[in-house]
N, C-alpha and C. Protein backbone atom coordinates (compact mmCIF):
# COMPACT_ATOMS: atom_id res chain seq x y z
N UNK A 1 175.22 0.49 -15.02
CA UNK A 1 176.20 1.23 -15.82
C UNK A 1 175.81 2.70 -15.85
N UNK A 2 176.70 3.52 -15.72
CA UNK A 2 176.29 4.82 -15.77
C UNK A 2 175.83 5.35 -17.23
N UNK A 3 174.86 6.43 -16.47
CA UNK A 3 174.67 7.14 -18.22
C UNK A 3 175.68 7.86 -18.49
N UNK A 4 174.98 8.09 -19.70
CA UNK A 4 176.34 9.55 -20.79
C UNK A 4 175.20 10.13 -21.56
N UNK A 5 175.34 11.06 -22.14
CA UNK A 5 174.60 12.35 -22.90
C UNK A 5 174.30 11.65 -24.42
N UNK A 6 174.75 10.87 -24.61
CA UNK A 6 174.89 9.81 -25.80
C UNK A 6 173.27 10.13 -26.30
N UNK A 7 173.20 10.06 -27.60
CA UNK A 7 171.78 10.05 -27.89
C UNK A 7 171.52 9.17 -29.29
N UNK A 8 170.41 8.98 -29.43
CA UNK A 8 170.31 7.91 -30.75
C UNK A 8 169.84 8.78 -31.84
N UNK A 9 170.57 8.05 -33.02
CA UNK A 9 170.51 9.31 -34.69
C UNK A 9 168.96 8.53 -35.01
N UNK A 10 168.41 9.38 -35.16
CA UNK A 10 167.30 8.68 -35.85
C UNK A 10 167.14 9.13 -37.89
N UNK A 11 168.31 9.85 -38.27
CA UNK A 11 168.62 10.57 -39.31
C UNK A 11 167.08 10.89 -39.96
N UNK A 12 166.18 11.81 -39.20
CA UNK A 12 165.37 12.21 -39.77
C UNK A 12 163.37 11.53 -40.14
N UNK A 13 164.07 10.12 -39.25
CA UNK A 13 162.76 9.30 -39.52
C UNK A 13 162.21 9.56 -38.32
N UNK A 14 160.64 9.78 -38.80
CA UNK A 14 159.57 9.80 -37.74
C UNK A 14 159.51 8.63 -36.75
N UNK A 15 159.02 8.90 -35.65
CA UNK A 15 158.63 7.92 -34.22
C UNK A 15 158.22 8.80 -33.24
N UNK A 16 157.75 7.65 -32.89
CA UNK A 16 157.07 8.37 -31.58
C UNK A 16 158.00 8.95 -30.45
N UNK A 17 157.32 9.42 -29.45
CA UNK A 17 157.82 10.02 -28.38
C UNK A 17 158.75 9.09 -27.35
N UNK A 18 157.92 7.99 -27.27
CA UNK A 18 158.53 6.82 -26.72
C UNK A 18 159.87 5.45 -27.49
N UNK A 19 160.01 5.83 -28.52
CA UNK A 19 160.31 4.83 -29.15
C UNK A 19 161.70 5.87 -29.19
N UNK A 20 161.86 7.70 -29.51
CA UNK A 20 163.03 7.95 -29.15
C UNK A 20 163.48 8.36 -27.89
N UNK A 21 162.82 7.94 -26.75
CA UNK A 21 163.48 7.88 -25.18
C UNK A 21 163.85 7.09 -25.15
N UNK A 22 163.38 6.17 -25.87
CA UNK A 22 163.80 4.58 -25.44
C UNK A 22 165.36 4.30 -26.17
N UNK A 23 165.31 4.66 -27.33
CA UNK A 23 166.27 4.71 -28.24
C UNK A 23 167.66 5.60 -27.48
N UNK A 24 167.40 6.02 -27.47
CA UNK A 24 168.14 7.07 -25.77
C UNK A 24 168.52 6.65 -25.48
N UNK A 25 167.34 5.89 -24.45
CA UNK A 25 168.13 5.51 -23.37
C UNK A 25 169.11 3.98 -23.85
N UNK A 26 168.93 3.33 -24.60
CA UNK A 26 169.47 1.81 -24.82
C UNK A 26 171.27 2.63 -25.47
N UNK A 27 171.06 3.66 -25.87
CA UNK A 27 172.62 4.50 -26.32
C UNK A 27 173.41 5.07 -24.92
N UNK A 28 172.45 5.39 -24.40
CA UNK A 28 173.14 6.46 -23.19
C UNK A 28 173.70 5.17 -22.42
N UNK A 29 173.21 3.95 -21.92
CA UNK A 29 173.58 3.72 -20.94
C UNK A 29 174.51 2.05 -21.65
N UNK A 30 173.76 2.45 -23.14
CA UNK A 30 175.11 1.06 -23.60
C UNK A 30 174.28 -0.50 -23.03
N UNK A 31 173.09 -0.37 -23.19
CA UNK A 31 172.56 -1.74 -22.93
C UNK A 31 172.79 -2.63 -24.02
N UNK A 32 173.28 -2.19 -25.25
CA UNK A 32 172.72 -3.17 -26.40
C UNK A 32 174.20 -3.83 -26.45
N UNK A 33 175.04 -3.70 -25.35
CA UNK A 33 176.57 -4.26 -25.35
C UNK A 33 177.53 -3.57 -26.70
N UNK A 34 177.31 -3.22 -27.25
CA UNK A 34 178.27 -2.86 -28.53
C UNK A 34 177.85 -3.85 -29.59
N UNK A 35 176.12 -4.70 -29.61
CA UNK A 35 175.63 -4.97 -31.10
C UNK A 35 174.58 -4.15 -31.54
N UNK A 36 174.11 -4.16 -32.67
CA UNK A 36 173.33 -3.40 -33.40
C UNK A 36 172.02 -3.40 -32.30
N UNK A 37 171.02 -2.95 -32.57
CA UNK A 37 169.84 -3.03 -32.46
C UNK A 37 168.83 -2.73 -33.04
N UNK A 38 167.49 -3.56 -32.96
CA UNK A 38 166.07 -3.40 -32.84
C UNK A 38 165.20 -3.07 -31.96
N UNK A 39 164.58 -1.53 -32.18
CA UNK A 39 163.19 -1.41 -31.86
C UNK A 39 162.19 -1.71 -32.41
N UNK A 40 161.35 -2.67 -31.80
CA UNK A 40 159.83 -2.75 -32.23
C UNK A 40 158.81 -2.16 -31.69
N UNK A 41 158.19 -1.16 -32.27
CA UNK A 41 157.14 -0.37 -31.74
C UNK A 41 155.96 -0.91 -31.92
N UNK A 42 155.33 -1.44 -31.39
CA UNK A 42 153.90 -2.48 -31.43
C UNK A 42 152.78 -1.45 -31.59
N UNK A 43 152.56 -0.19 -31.18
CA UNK A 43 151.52 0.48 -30.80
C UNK A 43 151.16 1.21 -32.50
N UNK A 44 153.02 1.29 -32.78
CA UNK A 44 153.06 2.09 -34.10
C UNK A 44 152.96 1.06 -35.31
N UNK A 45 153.05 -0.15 -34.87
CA UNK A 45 153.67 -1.39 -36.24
C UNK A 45 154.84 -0.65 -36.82
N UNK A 46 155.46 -0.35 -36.19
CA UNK A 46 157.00 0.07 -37.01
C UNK A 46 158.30 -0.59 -36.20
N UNK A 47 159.61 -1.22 -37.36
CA UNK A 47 160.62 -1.65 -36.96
C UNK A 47 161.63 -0.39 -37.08
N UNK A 48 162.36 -0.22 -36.29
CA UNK A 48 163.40 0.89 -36.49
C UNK A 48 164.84 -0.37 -36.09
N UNK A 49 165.73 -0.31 -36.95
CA UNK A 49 167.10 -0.68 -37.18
C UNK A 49 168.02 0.08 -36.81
N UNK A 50 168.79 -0.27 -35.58
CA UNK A 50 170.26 0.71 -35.15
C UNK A 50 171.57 0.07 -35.39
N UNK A 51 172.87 0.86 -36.09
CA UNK A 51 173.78 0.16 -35.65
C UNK A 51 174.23 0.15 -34.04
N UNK A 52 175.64 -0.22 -34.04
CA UNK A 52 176.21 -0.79 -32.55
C UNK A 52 175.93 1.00 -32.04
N UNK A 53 176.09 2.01 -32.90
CA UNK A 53 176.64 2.98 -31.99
C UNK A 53 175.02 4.01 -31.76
N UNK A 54 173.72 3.41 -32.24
CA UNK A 54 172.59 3.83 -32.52
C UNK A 54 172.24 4.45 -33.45
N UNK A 55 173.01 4.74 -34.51
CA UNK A 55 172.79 5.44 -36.23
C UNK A 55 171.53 4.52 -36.68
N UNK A 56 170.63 5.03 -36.79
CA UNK A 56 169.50 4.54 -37.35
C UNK A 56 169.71 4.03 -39.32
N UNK A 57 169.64 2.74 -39.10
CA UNK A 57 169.87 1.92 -40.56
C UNK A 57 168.90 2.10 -41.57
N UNK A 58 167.56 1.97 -40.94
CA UNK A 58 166.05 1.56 -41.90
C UNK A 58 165.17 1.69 -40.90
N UNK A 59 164.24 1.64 -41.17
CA UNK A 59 162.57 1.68 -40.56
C UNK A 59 161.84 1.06 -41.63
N UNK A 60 160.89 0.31 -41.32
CA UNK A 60 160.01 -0.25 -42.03
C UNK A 60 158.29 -0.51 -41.11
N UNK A 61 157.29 -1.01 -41.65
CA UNK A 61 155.98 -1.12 -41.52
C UNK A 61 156.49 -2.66 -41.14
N UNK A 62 155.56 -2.88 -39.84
CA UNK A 62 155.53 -4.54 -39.64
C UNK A 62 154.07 -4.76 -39.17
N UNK A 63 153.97 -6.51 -39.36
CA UNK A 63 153.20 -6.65 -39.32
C UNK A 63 153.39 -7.95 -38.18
N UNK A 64 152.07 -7.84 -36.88
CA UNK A 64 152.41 -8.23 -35.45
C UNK A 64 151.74 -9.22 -35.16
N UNK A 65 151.50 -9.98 -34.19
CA UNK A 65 150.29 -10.63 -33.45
C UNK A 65 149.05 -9.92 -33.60
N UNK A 66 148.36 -11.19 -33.63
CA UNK A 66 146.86 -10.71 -34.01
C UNK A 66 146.34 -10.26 -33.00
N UNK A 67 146.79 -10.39 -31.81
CA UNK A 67 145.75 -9.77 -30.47
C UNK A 67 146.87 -8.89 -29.81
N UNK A 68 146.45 -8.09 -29.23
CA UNK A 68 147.29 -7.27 -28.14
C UNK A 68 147.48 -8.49 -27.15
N UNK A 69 148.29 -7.45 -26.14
CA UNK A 69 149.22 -8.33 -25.44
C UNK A 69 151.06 -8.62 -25.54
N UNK A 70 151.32 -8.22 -24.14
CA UNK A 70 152.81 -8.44 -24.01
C UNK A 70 153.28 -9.86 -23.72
N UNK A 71 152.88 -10.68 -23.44
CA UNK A 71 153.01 -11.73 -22.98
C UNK A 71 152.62 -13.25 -23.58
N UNK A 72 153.85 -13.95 -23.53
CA UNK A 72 153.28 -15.19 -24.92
C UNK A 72 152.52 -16.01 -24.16
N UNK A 73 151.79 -17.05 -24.31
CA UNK A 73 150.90 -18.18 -23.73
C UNK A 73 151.66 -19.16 -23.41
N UNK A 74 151.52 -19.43 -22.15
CA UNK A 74 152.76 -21.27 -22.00
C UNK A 74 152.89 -22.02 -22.56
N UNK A 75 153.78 -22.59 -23.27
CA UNK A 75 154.37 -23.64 -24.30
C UNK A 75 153.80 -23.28 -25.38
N UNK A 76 153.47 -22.16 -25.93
CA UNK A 76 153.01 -21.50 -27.54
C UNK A 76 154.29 -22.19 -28.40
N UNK A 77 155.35 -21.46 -27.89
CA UNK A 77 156.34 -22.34 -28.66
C UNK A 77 156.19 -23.70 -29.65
N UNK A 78 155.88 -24.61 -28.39
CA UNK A 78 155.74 -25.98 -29.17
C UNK A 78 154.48 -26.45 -29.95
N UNK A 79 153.51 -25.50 -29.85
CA UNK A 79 152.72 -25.92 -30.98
C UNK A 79 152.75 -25.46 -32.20
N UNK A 80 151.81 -25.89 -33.25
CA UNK A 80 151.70 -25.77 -34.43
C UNK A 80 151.10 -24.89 -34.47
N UNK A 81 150.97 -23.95 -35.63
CA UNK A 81 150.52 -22.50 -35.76
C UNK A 81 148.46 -23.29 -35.84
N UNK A 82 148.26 -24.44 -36.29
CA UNK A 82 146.76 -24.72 -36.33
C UNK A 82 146.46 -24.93 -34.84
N UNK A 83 147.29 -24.84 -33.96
CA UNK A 83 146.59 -25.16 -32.71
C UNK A 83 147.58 -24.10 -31.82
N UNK A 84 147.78 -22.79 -32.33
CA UNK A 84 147.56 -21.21 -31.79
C UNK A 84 146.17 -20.98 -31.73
N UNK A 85 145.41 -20.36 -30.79
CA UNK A 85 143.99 -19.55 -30.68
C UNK A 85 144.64 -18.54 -31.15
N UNK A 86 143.33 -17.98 -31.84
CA UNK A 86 143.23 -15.80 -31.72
C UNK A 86 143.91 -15.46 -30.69
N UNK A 87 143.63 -15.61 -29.84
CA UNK A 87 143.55 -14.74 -28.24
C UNK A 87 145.26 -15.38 -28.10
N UNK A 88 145.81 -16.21 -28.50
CA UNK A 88 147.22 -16.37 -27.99
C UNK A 88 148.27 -15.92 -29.29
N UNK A 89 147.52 -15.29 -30.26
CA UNK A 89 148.78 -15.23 -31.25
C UNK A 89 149.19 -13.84 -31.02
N UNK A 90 150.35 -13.64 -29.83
CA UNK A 90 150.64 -12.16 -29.35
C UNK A 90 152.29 -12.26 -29.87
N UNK A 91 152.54 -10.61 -29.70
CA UNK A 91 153.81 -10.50 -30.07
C UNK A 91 153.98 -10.03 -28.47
N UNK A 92 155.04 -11.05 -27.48
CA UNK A 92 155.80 -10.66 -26.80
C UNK A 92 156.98 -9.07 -26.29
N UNK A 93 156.60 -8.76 -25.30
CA UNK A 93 157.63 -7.40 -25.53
C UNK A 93 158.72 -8.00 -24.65
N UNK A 94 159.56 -7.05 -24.46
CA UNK A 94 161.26 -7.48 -23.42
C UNK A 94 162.27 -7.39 -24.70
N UNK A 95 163.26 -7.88 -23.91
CA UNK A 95 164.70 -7.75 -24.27
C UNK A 95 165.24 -8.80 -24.88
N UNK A 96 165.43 -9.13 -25.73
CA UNK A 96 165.72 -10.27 -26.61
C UNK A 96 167.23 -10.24 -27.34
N UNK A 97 168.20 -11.20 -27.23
CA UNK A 97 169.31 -10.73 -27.91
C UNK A 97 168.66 -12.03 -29.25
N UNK A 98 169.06 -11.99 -30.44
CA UNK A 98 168.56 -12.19 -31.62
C UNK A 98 169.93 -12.70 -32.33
N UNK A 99 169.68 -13.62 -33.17
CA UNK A 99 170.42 -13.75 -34.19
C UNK A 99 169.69 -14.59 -35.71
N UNK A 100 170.57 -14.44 -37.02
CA UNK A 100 170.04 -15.24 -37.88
C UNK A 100 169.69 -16.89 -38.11
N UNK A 101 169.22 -17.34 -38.39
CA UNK A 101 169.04 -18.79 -38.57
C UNK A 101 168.13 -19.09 -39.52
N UNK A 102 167.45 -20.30 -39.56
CA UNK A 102 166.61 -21.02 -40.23
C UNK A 102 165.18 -21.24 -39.79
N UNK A 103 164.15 -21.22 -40.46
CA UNK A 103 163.41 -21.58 -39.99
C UNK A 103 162.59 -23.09 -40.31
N UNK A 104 161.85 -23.73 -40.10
CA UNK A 104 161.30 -24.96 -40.45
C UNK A 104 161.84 -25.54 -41.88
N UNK A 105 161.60 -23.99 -42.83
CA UNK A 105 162.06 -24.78 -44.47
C UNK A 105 163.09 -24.14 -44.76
N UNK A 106 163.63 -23.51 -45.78
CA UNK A 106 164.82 -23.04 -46.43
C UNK A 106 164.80 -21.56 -46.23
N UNK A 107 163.84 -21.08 -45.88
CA UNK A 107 164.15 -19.63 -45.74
C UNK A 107 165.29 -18.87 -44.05
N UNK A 108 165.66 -17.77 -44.77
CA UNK A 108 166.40 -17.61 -43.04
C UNK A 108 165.54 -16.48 -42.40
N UNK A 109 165.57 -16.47 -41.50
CA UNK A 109 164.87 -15.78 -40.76
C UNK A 109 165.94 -14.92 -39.30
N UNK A 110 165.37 -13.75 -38.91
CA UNK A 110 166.16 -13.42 -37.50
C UNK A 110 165.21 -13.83 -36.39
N UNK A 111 165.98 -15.04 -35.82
CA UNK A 111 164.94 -15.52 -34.46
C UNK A 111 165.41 -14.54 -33.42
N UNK A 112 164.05 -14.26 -33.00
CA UNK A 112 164.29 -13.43 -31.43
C UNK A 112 164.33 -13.94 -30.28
N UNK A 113 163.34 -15.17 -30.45
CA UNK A 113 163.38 -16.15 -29.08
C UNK A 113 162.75 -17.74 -29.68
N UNK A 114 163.62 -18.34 -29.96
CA UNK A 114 163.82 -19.95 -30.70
C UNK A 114 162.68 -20.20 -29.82
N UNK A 115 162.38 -20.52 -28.25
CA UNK A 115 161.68 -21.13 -27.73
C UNK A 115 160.09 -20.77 -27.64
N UNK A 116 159.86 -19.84 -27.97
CA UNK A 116 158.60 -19.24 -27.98
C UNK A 116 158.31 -19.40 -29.69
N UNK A 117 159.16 -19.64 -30.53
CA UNK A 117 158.87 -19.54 -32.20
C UNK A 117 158.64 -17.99 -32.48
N UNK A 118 159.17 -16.74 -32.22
CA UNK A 118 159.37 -15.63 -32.38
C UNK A 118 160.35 -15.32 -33.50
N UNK A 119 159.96 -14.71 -34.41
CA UNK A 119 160.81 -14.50 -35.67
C UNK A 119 160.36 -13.12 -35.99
N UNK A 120 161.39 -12.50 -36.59
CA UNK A 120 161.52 -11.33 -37.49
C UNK A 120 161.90 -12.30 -38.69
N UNK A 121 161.02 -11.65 -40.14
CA UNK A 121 161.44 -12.20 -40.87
C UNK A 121 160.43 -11.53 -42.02
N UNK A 122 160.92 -11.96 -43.54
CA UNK A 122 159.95 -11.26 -44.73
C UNK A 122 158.36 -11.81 -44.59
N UNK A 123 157.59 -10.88 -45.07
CA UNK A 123 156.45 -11.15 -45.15
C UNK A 123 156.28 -12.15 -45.58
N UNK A 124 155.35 -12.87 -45.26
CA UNK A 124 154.69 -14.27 -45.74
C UNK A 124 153.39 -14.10 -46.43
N UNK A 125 153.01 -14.34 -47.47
CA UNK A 125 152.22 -14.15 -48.75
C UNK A 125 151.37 -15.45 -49.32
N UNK A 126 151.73 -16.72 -48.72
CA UNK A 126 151.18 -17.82 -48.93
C UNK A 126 149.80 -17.83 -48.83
N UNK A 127 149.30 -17.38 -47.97
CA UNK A 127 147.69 -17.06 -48.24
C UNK A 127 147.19 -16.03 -48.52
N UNK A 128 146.90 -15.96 -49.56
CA UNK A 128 146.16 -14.89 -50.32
C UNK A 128 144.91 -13.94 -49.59
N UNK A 129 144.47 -14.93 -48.84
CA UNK A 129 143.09 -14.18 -48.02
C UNK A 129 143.71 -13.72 -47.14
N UNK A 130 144.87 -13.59 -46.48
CA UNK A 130 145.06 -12.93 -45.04
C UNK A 130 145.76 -11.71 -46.06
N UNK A 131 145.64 -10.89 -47.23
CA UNK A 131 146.15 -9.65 -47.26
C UNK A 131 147.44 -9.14 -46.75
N UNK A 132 148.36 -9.73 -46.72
CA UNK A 132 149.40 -9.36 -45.75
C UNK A 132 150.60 -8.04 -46.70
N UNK A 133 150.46 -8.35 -48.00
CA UNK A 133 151.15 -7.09 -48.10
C UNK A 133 150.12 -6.10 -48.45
N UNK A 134 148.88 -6.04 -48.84
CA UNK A 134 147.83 -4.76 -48.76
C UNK A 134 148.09 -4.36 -47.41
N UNK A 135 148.21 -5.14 -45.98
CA UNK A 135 148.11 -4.44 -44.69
C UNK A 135 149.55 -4.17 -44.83
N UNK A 136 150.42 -4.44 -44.80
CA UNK A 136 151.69 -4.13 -44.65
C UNK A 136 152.00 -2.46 -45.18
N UNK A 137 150.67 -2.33 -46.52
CA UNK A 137 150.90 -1.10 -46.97
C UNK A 137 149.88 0.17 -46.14
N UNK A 138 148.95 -0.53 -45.50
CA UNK A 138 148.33 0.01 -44.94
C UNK A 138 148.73 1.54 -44.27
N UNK A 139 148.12 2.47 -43.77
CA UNK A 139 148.85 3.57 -42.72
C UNK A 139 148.18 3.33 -41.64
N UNK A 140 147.13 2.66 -41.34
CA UNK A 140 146.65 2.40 -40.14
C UNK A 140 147.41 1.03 -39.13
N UNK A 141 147.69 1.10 -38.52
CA UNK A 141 148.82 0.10 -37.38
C UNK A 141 147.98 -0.89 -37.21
N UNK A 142 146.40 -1.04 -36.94
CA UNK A 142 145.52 -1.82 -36.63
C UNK A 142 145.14 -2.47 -38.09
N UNK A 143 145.54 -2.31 -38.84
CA UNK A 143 145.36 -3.13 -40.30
C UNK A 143 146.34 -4.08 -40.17
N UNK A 144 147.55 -3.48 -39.50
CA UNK A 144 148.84 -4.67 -39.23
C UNK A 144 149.04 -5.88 -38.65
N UNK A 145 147.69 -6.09 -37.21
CA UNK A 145 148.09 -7.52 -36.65
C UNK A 145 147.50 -8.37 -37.59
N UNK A 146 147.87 -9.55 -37.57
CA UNK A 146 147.60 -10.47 -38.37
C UNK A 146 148.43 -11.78 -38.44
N UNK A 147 149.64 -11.44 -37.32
CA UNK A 147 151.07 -12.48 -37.22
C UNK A 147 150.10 -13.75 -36.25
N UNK A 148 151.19 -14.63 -36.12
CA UNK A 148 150.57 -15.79 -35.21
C UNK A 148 151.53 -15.43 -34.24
N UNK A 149 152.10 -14.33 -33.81
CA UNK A 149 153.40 -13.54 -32.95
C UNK A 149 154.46 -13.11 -33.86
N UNK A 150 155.11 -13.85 -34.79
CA UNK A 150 156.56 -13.11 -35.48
C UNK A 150 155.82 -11.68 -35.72
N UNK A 151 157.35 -10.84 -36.36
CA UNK A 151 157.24 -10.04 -36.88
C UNK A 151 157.80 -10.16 -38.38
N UNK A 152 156.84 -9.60 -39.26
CA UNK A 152 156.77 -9.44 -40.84
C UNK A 152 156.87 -8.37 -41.44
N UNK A 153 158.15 -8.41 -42.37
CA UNK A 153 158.66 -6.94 -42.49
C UNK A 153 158.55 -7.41 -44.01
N UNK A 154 158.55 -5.95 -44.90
CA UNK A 154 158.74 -6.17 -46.19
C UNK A 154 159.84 -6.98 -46.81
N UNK A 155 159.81 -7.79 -47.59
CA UNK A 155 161.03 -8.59 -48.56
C UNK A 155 162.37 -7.50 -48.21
N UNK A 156 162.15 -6.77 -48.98
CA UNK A 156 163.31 -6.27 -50.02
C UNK A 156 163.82 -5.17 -48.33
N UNK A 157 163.54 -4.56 -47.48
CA UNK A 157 163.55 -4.37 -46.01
C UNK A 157 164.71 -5.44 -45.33
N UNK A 158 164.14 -6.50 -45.36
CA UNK A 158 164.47 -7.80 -44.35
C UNK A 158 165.76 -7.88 -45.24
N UNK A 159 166.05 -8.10 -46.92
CA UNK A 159 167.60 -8.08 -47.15
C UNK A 159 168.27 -6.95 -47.27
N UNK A 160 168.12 -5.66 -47.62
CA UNK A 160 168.72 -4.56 -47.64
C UNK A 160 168.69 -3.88 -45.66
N UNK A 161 168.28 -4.42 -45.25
CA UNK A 161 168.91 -3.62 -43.63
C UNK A 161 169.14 -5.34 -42.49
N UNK A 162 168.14 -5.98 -42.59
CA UNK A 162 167.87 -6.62 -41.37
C UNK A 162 168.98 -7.76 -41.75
N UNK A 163 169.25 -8.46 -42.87
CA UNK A 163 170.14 -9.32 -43.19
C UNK A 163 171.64 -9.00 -43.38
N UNK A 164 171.68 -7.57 -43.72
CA UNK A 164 173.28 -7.38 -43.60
C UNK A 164 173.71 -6.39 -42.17
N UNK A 165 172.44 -6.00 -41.53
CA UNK A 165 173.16 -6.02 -39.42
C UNK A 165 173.64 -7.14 -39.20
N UNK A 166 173.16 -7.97 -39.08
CA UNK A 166 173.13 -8.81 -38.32
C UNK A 166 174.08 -10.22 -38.79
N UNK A 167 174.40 -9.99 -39.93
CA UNK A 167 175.03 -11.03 -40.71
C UNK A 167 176.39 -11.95 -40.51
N UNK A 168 176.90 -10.98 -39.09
CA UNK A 168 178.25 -11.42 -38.63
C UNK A 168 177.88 -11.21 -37.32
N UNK A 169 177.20 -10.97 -36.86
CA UNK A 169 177.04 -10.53 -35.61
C UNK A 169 175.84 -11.38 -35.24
N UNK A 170 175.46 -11.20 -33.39
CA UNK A 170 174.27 -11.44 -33.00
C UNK A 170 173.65 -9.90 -32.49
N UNK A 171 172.38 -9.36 -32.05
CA UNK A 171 172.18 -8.43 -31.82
C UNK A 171 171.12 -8.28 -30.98
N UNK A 172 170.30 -7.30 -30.41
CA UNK A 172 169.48 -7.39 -29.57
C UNK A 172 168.13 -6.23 -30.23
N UNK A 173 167.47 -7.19 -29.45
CA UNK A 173 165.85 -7.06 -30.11
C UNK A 173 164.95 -6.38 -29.13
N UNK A 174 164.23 -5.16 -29.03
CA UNK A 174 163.32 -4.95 -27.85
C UNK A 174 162.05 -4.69 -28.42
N UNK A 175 161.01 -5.20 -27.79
CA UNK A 175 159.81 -5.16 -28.07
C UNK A 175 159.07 -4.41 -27.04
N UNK A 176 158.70 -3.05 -27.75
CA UNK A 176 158.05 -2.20 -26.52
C UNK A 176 156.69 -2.96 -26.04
N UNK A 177 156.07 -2.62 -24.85
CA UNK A 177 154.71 -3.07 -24.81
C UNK A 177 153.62 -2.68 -25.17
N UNK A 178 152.78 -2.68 -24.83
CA UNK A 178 151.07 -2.27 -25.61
C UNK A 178 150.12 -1.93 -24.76
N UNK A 179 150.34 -3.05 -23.61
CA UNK A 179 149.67 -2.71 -22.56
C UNK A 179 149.67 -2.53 -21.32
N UNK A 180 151.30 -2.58 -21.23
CA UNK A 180 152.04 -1.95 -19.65
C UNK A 180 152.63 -0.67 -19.82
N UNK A 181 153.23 -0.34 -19.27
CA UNK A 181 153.87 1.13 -19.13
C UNK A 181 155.20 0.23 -19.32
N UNK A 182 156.33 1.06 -20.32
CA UNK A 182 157.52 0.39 -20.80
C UNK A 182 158.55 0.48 -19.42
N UNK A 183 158.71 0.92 -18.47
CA UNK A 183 159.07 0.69 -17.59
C UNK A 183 158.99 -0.44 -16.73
N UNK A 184 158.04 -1.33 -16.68
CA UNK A 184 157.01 -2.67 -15.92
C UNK A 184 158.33 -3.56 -16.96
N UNK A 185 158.29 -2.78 -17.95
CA UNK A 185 159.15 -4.09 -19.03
C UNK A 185 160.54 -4.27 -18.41
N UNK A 186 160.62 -2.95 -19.04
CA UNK A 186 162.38 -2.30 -18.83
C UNK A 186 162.98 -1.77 -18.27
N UNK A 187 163.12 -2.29 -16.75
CA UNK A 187 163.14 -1.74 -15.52
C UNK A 187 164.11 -0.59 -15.16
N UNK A 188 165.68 -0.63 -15.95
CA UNK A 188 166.64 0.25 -15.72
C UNK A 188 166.01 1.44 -17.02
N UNK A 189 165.25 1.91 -17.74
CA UNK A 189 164.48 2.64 -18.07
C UNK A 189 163.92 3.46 -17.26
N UNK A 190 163.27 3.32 -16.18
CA UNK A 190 163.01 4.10 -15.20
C UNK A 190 164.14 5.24 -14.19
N UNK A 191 164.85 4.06 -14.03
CA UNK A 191 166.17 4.37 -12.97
C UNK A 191 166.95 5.81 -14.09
N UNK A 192 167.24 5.07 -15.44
CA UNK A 192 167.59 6.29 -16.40
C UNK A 192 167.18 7.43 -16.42
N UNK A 193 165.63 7.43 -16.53
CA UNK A 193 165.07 8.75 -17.22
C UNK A 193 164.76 9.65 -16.15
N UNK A 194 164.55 9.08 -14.87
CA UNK A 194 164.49 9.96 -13.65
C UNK A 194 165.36 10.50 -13.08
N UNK A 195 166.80 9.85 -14.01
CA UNK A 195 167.75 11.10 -13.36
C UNK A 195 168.46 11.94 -13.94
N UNK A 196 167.45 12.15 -15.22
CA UNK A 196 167.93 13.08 -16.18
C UNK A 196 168.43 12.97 -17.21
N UNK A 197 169.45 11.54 -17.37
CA UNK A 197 169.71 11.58 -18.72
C UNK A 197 169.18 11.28 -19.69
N UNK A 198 167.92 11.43 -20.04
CA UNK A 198 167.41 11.14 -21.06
C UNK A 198 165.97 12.29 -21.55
N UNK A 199 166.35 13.43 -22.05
CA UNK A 199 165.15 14.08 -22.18
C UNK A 199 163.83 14.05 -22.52
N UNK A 200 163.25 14.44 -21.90
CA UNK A 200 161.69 14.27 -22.04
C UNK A 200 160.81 14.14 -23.40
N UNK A 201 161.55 14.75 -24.57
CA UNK A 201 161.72 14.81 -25.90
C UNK A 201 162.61 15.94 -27.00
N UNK A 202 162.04 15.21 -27.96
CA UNK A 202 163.23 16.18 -28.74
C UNK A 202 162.38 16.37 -30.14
């Protein structure tokens, strides 16, 4: 699809360098089809919320997989979070279209990828020793992993932006990487930014 000059509102909230090329580019060239979107910045632990047309909704602090890494472990999905290792509880990057649902008990959650058990969803607080909203408040990004892969966003976050995007709609989810170059991910990213439409920064 061709580009356009199109650019994404970030109305004033901080990000990185990469997170508004990227934001860019998913406006300029209309990848997110005409639904809302999610950036997840893994490097930053930050969620940024777009509508359909890229008007930035919310940003919030998340909290990720406990290990680096773009890539989930084979059949992670089907196990039980007691028989995840350290070394496999990663948050996946790519392109994910997303919608709301359920998860195991009564709570709803936005699944990103049902088969892998990937969720955006409110912080989980059930264990007291894993600290999860002290890190959540944290400013350091590396206070943040701690997921078994979902992503964990504040309560009152997850219903004031993430539950009313998405609430009629399905939408799409991207998870930058950590330890590839976001291009390896997001291949028409490359093809974009090398031919100009997407400035180097702003």
């Amino acid at each position: 699809m061709a580009a356009t000059s199109a650019r994404a509102d970030f109305v004033g909230e901080p990000a990185s360098g990469d997170v508004r090329r990227f934001a860019d580019w998913v406006v300029a060239v209309r990848d997110n089809a005409g639904m809302p979107f999610v950036i997840i910045d893994k490097v930053g632990a930050k969620v940024f919320v777009f509508d359909a047309q890229g008007r930035l909704k919310g940003a919030a602090p998340a909290l990720l997989g406990l290990t680096r890494g773009d890539d989930s472990a084979p059949g992670v999905g089907a196990r039980t979070l007691a028989n995840i290792g350290p070394r496999d509880r990663t948050t996946p990057a790519g392109r994910f279209v997303a919608s709301l649902g359920r998860d195991l008990g009564p709570e709803d959650v936005l699944w990103v990828d049902y088969k892998l058990g990937v969720a955006l969803h409110r912080v989980i607080t059930t264990n007291p020793r894993e600290h999860r909203l002290q890190r959540l408040a944290s400013p350091s990004p590396l206070e943040r992993r701690i997921s078994w892969g979902c992503i964990n966003v504040p309560a009152a976050f997850y219903d004031r932006v993430i539950d009313p995007a998405f609430a009629a709609t399905s939408g799409v989810v991207y998870i930058l990487p950590e330890t590839r170059p976001i291009e390896q991910v997001f291949a028409g990213f490359t093809q974009t930014r090398s031919a100009g439409a997407i400035p180097a920064s702003r």
